[in-house]
C-alpha atoms as a PDB file:
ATOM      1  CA  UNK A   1      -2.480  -4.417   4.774  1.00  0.00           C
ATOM      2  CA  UNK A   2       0.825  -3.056   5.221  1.00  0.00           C
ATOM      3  CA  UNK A   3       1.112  -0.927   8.766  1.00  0.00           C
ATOM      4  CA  UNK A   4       5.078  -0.698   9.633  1.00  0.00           C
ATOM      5  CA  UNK A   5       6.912   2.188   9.042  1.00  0.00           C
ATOM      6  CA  UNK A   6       9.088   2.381   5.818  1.00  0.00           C
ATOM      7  CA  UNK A   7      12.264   4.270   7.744  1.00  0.00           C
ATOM      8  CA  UNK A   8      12.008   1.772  10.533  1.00  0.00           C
ATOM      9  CA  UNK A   9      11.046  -1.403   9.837  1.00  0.00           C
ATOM     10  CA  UNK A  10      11.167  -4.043   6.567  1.00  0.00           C
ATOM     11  CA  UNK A  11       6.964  -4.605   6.435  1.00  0.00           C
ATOM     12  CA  UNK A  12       6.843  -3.251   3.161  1.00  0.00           C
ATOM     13  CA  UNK A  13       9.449  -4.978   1.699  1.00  0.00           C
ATOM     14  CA  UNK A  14       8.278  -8.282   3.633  1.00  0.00           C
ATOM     15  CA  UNK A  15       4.290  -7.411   1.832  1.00  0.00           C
ATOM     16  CA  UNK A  16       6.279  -7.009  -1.531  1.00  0.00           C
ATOM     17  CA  UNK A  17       8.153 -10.120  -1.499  1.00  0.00           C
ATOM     18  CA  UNK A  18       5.010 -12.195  -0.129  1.00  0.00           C
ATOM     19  CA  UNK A  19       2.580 -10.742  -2.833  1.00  0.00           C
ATOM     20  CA  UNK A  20       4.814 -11.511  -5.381  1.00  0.00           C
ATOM     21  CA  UNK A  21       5.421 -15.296  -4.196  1.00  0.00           C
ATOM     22  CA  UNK A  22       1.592 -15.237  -3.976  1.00  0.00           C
ATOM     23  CA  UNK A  23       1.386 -14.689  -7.434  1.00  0.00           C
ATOM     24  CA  UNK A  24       3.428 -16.768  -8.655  1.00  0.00           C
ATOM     25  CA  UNK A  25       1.958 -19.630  -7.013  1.00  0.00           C
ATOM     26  CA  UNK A  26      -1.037 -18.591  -8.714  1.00  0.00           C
ATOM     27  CA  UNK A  27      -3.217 -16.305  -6.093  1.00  0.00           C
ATOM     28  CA  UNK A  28      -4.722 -12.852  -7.102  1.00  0.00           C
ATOM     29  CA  UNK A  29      -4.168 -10.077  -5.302  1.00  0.00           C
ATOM     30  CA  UNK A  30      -7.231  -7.650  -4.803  1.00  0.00           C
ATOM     31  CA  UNK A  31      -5.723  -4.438  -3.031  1.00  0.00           C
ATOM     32  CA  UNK A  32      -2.705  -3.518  -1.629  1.00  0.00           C
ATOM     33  CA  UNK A  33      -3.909  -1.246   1.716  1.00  0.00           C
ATOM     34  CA  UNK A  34      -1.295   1.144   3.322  1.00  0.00           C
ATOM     35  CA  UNK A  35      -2.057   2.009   6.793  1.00  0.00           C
ATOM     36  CA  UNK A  36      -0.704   3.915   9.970  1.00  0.00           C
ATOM     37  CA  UNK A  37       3.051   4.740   8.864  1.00  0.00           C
ATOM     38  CA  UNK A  38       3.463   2.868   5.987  1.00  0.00           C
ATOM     39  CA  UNK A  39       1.324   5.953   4.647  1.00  0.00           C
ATOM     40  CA  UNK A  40       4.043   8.010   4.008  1.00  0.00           C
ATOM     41  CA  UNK A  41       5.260   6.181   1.032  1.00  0.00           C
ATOM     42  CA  UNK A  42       2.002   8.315  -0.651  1.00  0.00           C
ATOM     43  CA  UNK A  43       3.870  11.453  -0.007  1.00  0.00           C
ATOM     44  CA  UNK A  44       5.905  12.459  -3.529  1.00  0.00           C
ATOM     45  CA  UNK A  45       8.658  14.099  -1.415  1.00  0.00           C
ATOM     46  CA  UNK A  46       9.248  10.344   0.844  1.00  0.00           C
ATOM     47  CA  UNK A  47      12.547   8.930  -0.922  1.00  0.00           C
ATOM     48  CA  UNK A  48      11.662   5.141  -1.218  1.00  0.00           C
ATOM     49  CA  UNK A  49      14.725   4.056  -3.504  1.00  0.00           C
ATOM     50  CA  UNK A  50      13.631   1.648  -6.172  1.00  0.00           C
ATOM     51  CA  UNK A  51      11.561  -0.146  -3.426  1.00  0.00           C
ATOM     52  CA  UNK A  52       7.843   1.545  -4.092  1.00  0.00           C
ATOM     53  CA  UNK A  53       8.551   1.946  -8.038  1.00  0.00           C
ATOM     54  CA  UNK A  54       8.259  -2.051  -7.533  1.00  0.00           C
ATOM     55  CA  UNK A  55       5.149  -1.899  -6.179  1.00  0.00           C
ATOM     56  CA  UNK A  56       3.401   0.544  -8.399  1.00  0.00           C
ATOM     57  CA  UNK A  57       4.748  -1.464 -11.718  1.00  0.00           C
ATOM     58  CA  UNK A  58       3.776  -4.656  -9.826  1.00  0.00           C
ATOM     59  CA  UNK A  59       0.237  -3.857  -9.040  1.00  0.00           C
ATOM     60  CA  UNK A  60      -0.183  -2.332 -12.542  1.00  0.00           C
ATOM     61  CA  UNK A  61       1.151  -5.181 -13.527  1.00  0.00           C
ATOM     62  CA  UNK A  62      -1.045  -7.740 -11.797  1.00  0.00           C
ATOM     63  CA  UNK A  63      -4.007  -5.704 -12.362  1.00  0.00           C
ATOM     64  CA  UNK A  64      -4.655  -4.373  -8.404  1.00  0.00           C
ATOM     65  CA  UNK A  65      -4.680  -1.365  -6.457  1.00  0.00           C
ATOM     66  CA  UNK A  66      -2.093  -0.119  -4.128  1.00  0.00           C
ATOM     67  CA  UNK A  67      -3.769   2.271  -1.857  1.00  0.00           C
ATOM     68  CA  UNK A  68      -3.226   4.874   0.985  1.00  0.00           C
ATOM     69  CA  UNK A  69      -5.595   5.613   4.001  1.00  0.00           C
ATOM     70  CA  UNK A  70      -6.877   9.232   3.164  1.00  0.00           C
ATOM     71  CA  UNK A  71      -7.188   9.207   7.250  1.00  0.00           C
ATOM     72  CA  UNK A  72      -3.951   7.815   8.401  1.00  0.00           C
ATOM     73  CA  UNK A  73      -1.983  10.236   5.409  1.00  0.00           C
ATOM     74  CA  UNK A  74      -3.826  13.429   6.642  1.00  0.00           C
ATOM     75  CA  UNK A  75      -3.064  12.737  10.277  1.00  0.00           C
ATOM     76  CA  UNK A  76       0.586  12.817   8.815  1.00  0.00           C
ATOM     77  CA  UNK A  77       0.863  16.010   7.229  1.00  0.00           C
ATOM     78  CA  UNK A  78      -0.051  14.349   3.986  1.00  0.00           C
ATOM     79  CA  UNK A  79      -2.207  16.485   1.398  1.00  0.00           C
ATOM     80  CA  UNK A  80      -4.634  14.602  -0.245  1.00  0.00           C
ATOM     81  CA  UNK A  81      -7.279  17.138  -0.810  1.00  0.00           C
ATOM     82  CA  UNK A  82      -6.620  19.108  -3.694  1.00  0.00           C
ATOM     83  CA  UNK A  83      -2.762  18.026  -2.501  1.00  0.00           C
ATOM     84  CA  UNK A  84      -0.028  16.052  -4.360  1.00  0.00           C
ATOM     85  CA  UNK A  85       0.483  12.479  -4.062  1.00  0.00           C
ATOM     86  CA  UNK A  86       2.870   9.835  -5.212  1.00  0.00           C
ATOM     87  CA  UNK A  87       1.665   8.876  -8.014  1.00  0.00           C
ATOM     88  CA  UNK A  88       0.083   5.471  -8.929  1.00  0.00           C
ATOM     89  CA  UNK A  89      -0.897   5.209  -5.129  1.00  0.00           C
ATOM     90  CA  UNK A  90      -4.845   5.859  -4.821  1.00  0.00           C
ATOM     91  CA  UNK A  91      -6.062   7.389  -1.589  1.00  0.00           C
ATOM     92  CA  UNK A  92      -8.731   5.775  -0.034  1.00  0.00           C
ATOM     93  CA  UNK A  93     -10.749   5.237   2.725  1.00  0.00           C
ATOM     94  CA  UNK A  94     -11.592   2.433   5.441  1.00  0.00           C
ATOM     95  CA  UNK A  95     -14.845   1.559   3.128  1.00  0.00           C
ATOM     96  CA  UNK A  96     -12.022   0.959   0.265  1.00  0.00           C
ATOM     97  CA  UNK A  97     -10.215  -1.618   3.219  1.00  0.00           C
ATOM     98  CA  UNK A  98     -13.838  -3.265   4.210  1.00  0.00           C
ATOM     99  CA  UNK A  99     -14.471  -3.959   0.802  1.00  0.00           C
ATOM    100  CA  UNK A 100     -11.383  -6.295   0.881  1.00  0.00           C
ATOM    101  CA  UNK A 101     -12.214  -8.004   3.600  1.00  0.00           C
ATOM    102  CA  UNK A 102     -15.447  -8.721   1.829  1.00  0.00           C
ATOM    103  CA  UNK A 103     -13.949  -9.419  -1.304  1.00  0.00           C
ATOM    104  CA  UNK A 104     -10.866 -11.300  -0.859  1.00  0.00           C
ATOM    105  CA  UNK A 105     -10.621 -15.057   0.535  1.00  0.00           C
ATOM    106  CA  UNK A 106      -7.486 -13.977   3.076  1.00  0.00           C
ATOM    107  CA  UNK A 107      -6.074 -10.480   4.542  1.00  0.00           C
ATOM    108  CA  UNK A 108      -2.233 -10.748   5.070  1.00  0.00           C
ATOM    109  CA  UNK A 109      -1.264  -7.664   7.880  1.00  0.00           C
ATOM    110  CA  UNK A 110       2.246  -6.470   7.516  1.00  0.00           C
ATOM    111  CA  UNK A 111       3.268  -4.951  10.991  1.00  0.00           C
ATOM    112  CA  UNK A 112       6.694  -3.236  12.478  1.00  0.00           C
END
């Protein structure tokens, strides 16, 4: 889960550089889950730099999905319903982040 804000803070580049040293050393990766700020990466109009093409070649890649909270993007202005967003980022909901925690053996948080 990656929480920080991507204007304010390094969480998603911290989450990028762990999940790729976690695959290397041979873990999977089941979801990548953007929460509170670090929703606003979803939004086609955020510039990210070369930063969140990474991430959406590196979960295609590795075969897992990097997702968006449909709630947190909404309460920021982002349009997900019949809306534009960034694509190769799915929006999702809380069941999507449960389903991890059900799923996966460990859940790595990524705060400011």
């Amino acid at each position: 889960m990656i929480e920080g804000d991507p204007q304010r803070d390094q969480s998603l580049e911290r989450a990028y550089e762990f999940a790729r040293a976690a695959v290397a050393a041979g873990h999977r990766i089941y979801r990548a889950f953007l929460y509170h700020d670090a929703v606003r990466i979803a939004d086609p109009n955020f510039r990210t730099g070369a930063l969140i093409d990474n991430w959406i070649e590196f979960a295609g890649e590795q075969g897992f999905e990097f997702a968006a909270c449909v709630s947190a993007a909404e309460r920021r202005g982002i349009a997900v319903i019949n809306g534009t967003v960034r694509d190769g980022i799915a929006i999702v909901g809380l069941g999507q982040f449960t389903d991890c925690l059900l799923q996966a053996d460990q859940t790595v948080t990524f705060r400011a």
